[in-house]
N, C-alpha and C. Protein backbone atom coordinates (compact mmCIF):
# COMPACT_ATOMS: atom_id res chain seq x y z
N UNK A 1 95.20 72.09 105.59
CA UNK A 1 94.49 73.15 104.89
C UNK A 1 94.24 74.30 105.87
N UNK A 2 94.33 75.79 105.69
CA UNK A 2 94.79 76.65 106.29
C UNK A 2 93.05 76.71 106.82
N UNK A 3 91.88 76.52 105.76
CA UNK A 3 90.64 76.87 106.27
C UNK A 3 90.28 75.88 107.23
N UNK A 4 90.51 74.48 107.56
CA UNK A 4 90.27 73.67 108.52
C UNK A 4 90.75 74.21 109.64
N UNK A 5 91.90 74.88 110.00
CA UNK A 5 93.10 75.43 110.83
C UNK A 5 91.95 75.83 111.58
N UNK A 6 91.18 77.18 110.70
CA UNK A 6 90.85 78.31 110.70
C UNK A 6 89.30 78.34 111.35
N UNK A 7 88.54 76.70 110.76
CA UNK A 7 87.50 76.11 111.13
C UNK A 7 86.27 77.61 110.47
N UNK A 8 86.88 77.92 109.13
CA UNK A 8 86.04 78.42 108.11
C UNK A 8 86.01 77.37 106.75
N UNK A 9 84.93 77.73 105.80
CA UNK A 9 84.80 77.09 104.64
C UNK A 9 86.14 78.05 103.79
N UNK A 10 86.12 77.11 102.32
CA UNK A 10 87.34 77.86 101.84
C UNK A 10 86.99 79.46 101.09
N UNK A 11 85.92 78.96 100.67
CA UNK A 11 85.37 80.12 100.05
C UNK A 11 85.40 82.14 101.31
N UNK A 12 85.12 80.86 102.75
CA UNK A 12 85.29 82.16 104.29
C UNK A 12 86.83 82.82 104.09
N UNK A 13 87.67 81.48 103.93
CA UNK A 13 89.20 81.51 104.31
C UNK A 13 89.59 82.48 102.96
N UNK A 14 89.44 82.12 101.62
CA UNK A 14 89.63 83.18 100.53
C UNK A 14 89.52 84.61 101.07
N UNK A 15 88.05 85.03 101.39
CA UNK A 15 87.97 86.57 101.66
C UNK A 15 88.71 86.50 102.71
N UNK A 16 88.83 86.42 104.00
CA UNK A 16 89.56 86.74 104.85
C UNK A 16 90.75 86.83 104.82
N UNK A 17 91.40 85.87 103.99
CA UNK A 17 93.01 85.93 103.64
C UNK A 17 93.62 86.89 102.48
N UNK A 18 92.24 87.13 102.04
CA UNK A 18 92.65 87.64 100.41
C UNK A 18 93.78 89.11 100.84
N UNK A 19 93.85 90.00 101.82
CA UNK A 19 94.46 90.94 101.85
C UNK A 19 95.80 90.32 102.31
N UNK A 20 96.05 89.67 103.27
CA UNK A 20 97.08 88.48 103.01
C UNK A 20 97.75 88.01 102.51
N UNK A 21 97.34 87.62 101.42
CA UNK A 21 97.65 86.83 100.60
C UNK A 21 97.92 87.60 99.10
N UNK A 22 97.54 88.71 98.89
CA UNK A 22 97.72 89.80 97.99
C UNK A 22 99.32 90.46 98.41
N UNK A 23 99.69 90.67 99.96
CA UNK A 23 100.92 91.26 100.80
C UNK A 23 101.67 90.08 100.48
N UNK A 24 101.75 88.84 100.66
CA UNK A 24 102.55 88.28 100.39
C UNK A 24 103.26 88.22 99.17
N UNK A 25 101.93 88.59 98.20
CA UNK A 25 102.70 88.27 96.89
C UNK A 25 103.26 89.55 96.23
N UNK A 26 102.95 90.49 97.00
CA UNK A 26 103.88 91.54 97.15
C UNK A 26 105.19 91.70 97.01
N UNK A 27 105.15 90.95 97.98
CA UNK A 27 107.03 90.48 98.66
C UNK A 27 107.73 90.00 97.53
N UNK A 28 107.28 89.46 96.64
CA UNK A 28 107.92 87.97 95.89
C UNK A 28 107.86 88.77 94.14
N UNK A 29 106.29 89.51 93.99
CA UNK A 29 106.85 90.29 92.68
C UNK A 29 106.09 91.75 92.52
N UNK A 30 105.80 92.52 93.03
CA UNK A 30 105.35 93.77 93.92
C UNK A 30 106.77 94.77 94.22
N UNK A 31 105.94 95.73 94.60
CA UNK A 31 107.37 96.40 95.15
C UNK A 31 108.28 96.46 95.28
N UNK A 32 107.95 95.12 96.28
CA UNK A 32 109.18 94.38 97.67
C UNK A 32 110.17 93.57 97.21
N UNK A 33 109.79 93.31 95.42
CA UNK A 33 110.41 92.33 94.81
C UNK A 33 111.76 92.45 95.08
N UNK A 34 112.86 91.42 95.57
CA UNK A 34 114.08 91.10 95.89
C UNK A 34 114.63 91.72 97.04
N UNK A 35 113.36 92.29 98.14
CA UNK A 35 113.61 92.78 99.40
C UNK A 35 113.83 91.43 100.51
N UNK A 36 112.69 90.02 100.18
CA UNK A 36 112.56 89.21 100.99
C UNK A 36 112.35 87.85 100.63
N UNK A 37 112.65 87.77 99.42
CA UNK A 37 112.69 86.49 98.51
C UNK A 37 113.33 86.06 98.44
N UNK A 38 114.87 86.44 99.12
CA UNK A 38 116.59 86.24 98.88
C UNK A 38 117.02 86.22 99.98
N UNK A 39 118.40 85.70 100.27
CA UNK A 39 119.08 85.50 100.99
C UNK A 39 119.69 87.41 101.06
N UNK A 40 120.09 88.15 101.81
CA UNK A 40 120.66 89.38 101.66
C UNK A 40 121.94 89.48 101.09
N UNK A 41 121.71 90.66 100.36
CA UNK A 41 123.21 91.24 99.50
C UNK A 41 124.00 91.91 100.82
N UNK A 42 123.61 92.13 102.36
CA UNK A 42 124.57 92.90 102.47
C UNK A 42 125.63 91.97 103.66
N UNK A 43 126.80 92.21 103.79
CA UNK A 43 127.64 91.20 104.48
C UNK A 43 126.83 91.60 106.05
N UNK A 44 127.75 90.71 107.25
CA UNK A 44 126.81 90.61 108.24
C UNK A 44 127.82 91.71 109.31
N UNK A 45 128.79 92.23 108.54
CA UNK A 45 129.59 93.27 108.98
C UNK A 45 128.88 94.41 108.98
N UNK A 46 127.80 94.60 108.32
CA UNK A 46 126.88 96.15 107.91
C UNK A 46 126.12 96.28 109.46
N UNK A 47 125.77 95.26 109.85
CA UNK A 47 124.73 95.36 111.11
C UNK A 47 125.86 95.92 112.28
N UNK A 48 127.23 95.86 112.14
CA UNK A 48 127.93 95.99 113.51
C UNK A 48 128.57 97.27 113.51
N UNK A 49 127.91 98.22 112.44
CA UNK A 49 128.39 99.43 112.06
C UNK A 49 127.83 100.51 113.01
N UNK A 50 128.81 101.79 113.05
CA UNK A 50 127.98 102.45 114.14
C UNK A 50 126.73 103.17 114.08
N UNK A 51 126.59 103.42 112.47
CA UNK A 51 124.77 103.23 112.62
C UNK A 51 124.45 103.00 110.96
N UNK A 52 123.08 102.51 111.24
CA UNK A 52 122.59 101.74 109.65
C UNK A 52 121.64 102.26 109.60
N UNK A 53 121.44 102.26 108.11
CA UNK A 53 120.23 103.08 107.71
C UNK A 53 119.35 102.57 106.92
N UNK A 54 117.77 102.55 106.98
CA UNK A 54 116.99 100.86 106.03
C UNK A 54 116.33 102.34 105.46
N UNK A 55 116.50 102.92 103.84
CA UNK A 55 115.83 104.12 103.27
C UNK A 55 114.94 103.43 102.71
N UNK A 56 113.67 103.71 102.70
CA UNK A 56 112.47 103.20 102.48
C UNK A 56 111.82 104.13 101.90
N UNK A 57 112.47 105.10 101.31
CA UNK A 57 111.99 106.24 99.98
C UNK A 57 111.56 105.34 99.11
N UNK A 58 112.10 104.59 98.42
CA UNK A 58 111.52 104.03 97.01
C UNK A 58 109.83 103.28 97.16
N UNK A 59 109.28 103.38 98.35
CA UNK A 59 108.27 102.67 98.68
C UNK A 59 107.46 104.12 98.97
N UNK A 60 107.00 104.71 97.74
CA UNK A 60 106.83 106.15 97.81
C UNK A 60 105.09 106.33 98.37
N UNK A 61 104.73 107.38 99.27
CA UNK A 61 104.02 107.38 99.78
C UNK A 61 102.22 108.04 98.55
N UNK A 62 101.42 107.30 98.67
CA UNK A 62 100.56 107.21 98.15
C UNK A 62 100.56 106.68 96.66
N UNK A 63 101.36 105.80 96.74
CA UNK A 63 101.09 104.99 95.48
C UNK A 63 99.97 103.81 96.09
N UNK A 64 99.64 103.22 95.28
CA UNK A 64 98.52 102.01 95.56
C UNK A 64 99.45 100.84 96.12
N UNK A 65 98.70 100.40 97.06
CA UNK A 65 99.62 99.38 97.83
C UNK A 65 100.74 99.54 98.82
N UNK A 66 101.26 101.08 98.90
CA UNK A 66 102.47 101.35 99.14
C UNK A 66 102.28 101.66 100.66
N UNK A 67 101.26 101.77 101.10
CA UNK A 67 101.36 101.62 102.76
C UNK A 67 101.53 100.59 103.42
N UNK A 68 100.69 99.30 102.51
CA UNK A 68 100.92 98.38 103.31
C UNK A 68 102.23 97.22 103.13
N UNK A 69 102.51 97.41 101.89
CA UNK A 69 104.02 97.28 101.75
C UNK A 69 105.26 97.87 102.64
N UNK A 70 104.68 99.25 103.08
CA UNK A 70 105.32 100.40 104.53
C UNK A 70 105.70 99.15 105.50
N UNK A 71 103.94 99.20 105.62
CA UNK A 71 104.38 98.11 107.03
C UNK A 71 104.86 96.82 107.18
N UNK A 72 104.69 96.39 106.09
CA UNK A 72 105.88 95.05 106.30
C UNK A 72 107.32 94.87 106.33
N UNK A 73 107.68 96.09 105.50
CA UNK A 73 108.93 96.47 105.41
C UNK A 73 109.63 96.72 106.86
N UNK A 74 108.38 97.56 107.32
CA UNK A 74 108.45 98.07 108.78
C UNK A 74 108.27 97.21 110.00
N UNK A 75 107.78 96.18 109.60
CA UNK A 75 107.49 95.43 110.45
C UNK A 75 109.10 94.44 110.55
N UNK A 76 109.46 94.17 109.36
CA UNK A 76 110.22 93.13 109.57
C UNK A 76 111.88 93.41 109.52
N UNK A 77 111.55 94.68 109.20
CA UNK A 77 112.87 95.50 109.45
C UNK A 77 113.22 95.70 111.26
N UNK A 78 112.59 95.95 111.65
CA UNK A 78 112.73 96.25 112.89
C UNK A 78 112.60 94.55 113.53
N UNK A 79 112.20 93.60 113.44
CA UNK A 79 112.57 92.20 113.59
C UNK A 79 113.91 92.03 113.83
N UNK A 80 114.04 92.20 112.38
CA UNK A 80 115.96 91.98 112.39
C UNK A 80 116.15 92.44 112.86
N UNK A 81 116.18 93.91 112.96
CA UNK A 81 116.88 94.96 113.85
C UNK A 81 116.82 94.67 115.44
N UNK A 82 115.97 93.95 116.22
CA UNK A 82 115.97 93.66 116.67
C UNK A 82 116.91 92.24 117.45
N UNK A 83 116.22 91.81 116.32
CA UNK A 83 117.17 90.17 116.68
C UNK A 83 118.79 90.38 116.67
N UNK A 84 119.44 91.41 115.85
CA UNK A 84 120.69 91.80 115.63
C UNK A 84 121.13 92.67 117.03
N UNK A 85 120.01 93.34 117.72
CA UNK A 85 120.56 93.74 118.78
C UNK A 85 120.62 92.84 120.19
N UNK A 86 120.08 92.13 120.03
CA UNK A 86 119.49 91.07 121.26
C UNK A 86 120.86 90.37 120.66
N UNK A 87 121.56 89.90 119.47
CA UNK A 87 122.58 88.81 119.69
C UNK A 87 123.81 89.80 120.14
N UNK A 88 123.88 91.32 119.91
CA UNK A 88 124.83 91.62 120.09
C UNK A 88 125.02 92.35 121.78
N UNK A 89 123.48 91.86 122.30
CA UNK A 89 123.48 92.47 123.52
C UNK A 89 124.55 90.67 124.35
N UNK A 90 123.68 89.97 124.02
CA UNK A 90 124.15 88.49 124.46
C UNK A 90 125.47 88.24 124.46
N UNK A 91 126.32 88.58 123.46
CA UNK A 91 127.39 88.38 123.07
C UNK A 91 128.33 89.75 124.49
N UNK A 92 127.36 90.90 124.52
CA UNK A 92 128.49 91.54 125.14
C UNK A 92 128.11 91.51 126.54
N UNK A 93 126.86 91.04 127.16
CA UNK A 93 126.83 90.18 128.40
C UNK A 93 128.04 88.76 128.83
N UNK A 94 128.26 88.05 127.54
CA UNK A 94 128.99 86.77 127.80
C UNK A 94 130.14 87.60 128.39
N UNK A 95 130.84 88.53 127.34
CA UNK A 95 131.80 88.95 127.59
C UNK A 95 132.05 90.24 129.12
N UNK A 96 130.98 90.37 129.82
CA UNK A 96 131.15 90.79 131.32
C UNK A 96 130.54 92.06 130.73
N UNK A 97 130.10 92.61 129.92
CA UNK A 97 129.68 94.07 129.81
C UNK A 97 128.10 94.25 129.91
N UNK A 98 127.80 95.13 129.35
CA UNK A 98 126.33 95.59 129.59
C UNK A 98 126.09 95.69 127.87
N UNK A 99 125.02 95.76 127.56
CA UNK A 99 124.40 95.85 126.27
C UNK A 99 124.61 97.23 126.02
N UNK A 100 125.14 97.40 124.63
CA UNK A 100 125.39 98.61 123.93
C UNK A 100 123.93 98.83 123.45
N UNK A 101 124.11 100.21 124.00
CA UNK A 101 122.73 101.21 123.81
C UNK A 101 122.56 101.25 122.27
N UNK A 102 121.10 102.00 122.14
CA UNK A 102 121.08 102.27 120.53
C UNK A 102 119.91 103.05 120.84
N UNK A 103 119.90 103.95 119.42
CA UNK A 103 118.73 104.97 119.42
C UNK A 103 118.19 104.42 117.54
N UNK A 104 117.48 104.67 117.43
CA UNK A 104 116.34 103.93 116.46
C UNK A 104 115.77 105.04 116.13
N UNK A 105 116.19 105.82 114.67
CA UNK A 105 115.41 107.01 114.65
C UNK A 105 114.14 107.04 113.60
N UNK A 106 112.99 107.05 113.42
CA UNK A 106 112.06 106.55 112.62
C UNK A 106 111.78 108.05 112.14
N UNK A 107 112.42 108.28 110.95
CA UNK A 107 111.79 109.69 110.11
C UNK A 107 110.90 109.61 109.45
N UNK A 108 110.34 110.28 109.46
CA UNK A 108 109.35 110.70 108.46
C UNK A 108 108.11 109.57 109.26
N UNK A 109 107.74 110.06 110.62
CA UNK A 109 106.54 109.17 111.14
C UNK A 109 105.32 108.89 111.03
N UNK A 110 105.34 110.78 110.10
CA UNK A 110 103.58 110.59 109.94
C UNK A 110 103.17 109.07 108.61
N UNK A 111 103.89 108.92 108.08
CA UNK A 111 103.47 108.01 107.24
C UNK A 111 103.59 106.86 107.92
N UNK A 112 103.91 105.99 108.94
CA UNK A 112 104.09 104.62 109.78
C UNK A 112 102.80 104.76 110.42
N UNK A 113 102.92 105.82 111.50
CA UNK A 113 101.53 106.26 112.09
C UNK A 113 100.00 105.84 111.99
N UNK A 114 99.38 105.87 110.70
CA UNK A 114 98.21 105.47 110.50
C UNK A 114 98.54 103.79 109.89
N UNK A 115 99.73 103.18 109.98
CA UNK A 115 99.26 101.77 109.39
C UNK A 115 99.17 100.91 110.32
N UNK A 116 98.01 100.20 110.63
CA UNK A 116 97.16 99.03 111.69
C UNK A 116 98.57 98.61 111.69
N UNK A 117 99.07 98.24 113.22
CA UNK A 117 100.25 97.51 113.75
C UNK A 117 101.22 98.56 114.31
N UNK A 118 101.43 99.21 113.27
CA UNK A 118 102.49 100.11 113.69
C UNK A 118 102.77 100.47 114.79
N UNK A 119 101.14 101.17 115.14
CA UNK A 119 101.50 102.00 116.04
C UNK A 119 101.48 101.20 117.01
N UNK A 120 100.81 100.06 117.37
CA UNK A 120 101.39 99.34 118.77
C UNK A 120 102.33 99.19 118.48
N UNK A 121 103.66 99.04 117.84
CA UNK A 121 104.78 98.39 117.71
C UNK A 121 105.69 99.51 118.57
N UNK A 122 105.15 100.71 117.97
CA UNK A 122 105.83 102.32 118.50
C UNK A 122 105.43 102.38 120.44
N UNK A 123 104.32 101.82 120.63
CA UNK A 123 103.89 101.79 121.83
C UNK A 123 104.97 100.91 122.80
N UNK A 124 104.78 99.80 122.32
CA UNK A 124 105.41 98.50 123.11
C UNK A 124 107.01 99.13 123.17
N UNK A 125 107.61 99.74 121.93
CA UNK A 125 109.22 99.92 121.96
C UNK A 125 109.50 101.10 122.81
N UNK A 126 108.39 102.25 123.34
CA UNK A 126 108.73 103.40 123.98
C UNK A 126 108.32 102.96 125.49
N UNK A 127 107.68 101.94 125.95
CA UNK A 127 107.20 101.08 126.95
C UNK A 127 108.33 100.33 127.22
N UNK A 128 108.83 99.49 126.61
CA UNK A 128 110.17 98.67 126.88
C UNK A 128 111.25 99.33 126.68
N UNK A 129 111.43 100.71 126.84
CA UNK A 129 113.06 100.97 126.14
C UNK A 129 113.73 100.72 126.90
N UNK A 130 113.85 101.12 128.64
CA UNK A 130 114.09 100.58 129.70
C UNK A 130 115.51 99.13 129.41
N UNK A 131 113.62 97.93 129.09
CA UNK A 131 114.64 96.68 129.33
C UNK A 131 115.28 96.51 128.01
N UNK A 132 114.57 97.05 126.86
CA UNK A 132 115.64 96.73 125.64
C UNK A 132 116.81 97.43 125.25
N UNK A 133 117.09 98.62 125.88
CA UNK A 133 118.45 99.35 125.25
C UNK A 133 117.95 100.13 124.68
N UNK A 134 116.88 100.38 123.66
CA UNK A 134 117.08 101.15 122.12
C UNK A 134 115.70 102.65 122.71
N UNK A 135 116.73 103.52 122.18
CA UNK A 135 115.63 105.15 122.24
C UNK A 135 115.09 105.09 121.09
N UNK A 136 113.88 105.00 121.20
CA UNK A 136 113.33 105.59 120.08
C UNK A 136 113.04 107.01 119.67
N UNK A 137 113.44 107.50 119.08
CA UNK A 137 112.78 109.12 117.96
C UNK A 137 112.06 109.13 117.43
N UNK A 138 110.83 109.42 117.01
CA UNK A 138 109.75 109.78 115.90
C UNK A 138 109.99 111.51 115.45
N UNK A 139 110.11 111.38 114.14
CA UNK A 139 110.32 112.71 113.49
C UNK A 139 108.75 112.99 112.59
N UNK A 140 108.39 113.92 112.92
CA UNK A 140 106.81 114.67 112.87
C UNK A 140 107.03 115.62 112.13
N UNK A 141 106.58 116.06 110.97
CA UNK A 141 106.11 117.63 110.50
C UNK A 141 106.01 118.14 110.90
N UNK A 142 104.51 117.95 111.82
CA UNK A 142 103.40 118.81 113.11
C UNK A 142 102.70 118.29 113.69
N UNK A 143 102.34 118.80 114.86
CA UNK A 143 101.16 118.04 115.48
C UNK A 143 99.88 117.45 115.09
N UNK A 144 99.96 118.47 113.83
CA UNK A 144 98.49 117.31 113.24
C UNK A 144 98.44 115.99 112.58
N UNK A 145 100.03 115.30 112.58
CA UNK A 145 99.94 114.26 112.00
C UNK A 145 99.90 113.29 113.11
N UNK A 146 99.98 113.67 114.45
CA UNK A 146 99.28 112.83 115.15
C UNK A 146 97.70 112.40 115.07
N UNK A 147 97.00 113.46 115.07
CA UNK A 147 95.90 113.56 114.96
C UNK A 147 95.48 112.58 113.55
N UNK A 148 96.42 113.01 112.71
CA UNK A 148 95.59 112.01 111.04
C UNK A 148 96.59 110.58 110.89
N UNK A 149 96.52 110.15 112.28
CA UNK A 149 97.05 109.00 112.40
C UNK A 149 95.65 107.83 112.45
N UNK A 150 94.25 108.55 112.42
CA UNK A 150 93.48 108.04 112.54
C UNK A 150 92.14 108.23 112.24
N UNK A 151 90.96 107.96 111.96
CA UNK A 151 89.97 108.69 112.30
C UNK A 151 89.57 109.25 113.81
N UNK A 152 88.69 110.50 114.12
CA UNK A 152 88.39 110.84 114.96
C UNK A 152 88.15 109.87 116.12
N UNK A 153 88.89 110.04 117.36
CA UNK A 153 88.35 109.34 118.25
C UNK A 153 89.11 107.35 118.10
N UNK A 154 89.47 107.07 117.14
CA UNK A 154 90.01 106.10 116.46
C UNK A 154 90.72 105.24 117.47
N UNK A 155 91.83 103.34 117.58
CA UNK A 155 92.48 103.57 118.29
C UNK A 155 94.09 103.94 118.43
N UNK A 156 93.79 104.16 116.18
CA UNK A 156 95.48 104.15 115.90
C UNK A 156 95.26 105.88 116.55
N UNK A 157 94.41 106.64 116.00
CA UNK A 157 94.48 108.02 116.74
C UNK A 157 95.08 108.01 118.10
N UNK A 158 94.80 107.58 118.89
CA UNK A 158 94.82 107.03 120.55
C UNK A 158 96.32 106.63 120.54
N UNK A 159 96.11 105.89 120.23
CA UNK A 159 98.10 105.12 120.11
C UNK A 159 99.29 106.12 119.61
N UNK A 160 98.81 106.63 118.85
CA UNK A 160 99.68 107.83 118.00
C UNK A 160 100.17 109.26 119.14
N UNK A 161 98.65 109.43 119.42
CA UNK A 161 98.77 110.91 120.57
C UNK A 161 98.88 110.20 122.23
N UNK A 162 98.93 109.32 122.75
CA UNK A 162 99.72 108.39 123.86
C UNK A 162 101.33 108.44 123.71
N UNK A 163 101.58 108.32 122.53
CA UNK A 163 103.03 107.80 122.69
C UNK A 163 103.73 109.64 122.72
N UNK A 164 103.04 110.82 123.08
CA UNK A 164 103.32 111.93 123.15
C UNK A 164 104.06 111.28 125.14
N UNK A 165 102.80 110.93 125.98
CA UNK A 165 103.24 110.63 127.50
C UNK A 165 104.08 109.81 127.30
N UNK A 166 104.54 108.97 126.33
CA UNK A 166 105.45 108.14 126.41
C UNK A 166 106.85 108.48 126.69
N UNK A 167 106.56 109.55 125.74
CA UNK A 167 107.78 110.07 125.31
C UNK A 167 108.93 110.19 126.73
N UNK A 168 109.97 110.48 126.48
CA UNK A 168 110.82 110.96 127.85
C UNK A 168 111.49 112.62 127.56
N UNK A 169 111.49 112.82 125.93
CA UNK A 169 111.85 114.43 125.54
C UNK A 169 111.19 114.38 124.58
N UNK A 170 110.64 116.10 124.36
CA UNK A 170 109.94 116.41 123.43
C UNK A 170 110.73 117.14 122.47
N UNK A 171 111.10 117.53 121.32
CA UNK A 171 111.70 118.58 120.62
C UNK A 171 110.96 119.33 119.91
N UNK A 172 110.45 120.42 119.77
CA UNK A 172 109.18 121.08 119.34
C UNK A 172 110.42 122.43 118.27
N UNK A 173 110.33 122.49 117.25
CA UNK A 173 110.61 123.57 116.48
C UNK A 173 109.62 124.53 116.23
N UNK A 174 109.95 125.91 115.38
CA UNK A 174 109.18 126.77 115.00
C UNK A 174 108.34 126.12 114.21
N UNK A 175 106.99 126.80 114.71
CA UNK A 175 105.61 126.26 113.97
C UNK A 175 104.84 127.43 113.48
N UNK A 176 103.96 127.02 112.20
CA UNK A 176 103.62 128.14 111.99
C UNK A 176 102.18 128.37 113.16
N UNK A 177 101.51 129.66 112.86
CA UNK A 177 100.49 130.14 113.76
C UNK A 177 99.34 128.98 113.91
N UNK A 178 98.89 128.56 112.79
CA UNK A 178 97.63 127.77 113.08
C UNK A 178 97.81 126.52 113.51
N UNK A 179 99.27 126.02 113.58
CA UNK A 179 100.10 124.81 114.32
C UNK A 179 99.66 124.81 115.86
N UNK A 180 100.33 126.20 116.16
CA UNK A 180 100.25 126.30 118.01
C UNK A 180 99.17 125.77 118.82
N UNK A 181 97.88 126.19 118.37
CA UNK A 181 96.96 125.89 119.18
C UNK A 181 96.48 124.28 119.73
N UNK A 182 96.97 123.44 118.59
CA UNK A 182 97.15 121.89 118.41
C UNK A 182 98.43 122.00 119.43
N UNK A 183 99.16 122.07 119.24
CA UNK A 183 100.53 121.92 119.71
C UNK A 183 100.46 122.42 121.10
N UNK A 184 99.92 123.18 121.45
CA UNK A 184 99.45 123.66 122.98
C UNK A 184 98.96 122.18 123.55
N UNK A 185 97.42 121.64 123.19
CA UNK A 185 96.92 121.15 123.66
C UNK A 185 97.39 119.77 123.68
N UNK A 186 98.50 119.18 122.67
CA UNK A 186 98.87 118.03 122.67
C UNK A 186 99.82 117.60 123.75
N UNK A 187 101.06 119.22 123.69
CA UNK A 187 101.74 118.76 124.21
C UNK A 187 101.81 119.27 125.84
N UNK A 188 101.17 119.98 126.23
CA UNK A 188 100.26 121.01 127.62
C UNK A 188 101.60 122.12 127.11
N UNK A 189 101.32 122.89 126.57
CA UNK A 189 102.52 123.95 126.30
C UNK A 189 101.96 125.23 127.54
N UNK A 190 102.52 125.63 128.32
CA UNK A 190 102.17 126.82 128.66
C UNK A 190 101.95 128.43 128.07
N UNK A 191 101.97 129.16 127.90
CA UNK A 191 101.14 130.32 127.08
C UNK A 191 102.46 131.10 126.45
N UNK A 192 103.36 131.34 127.38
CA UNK A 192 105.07 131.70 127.19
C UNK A 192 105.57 130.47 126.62
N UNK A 193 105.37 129.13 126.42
CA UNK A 193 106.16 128.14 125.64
C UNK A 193 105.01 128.48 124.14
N UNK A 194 103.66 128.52 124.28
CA UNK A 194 103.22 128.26 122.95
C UNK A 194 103.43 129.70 122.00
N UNK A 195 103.74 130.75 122.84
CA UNK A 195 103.79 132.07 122.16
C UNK A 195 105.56 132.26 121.10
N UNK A 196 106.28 131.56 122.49
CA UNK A 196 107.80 131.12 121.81
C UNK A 196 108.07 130.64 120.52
N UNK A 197 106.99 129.42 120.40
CA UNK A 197 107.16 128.09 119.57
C UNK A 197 106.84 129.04 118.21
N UNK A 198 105.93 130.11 118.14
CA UNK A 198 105.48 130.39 116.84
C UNK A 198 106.39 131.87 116.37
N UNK A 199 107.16 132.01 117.27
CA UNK A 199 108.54 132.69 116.59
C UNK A 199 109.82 132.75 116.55
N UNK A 200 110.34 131.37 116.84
CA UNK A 200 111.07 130.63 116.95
C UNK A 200 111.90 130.78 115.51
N UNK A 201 113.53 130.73 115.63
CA UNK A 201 113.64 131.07 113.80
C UNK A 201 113.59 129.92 113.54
């Protein structure tokens, strides 16, 4: 029994699991329905392609439920994705080579950003890219969706605007005027880079 495990009563183990246990059943007839209930439709030739793409549009942003459905998707997508690169790093070690690089581009970030997990996940992968092979990209609107990665002061806030030092390149496009001043201070822009950024075509 999961509440003995847990060394709560069941009635403790109910509330505590209940968000849990609501995500799971997500998976099975929710959203996610026939994302993780099945064996996969796609052959195991799709993963060795020169790049794959997991579109996670239909998991549309501010519907009820649909963030945290985000992150499981997100969570366990990048699992595989993972595990698929680790066998194909193994495989090309056996064979005398070095692990084929990969870049991992996560669009549309502001929505991953504020969901509990995520953002350590974004932390740990821009921390390890080194020993794992894979670049990560985060694609941003603006600088303020770092910022509403959290409440004020927060630690997904913290995790979100960190992984700015993480970074190893920044790509900053034209922003509008009331952008810059955020965008100064996030990214240390100097006065000739932040004056640039806001007339930029």
């Amino acid at each position: 029994m999961v509440a003995d495990i847990l060394g709560m009563t069941q009635d403790e183990a109910r509330v505590q699991l209940r968000e849990c246990a609501l995500a799971l059943r997500r998976l099975c007839e929710g959203p996610l329905r026939g994302m993780f209930d099945g064996p996969t439709t796609a052959g195991e030739q799709v993963w060795d392609a020169p790049a794959v793409a997991l579109d996670l549009s239909a998991l549309g942003a501010g519907r009820a439920g649909s963030d945290l459905a985000l992150g499981i998707v997100m969570a366990c997508g990048g699992a595989f994705l993972d595990a698929k690169r680790t066998e194909r790093a193994r495989a090309a070690e056996a064979r005398g080579h070095g692990a084929p690089k990969v870049i991992r581009v996560n669009d549309e970030a502001w929505r991953a950003l504020p969901i509990v997990g995520l953002g350590e996940y974004y932390q740990a992968a821009f921390k390890l890219s080194r020993e794992t092979g894979v670049q990560h990209w985060l694609v941003l609107h603006r600088p303020s969706d770092l910022r509403a990665a959290g409440d004020e002061g927060s630690r997904q806030q913290r995790l979100a605007e960190g992984l700015i030092s993480d970074a190893a390149t920044i790509v900053l496009y034209h922003m509008k005027a009331a952008d810059v001043p955020l965008a100064t201070e996030l990214f240390g822009l100097s006065s000739t880079e932040a004056d640039l950024l806001g007339h930029l075509s």
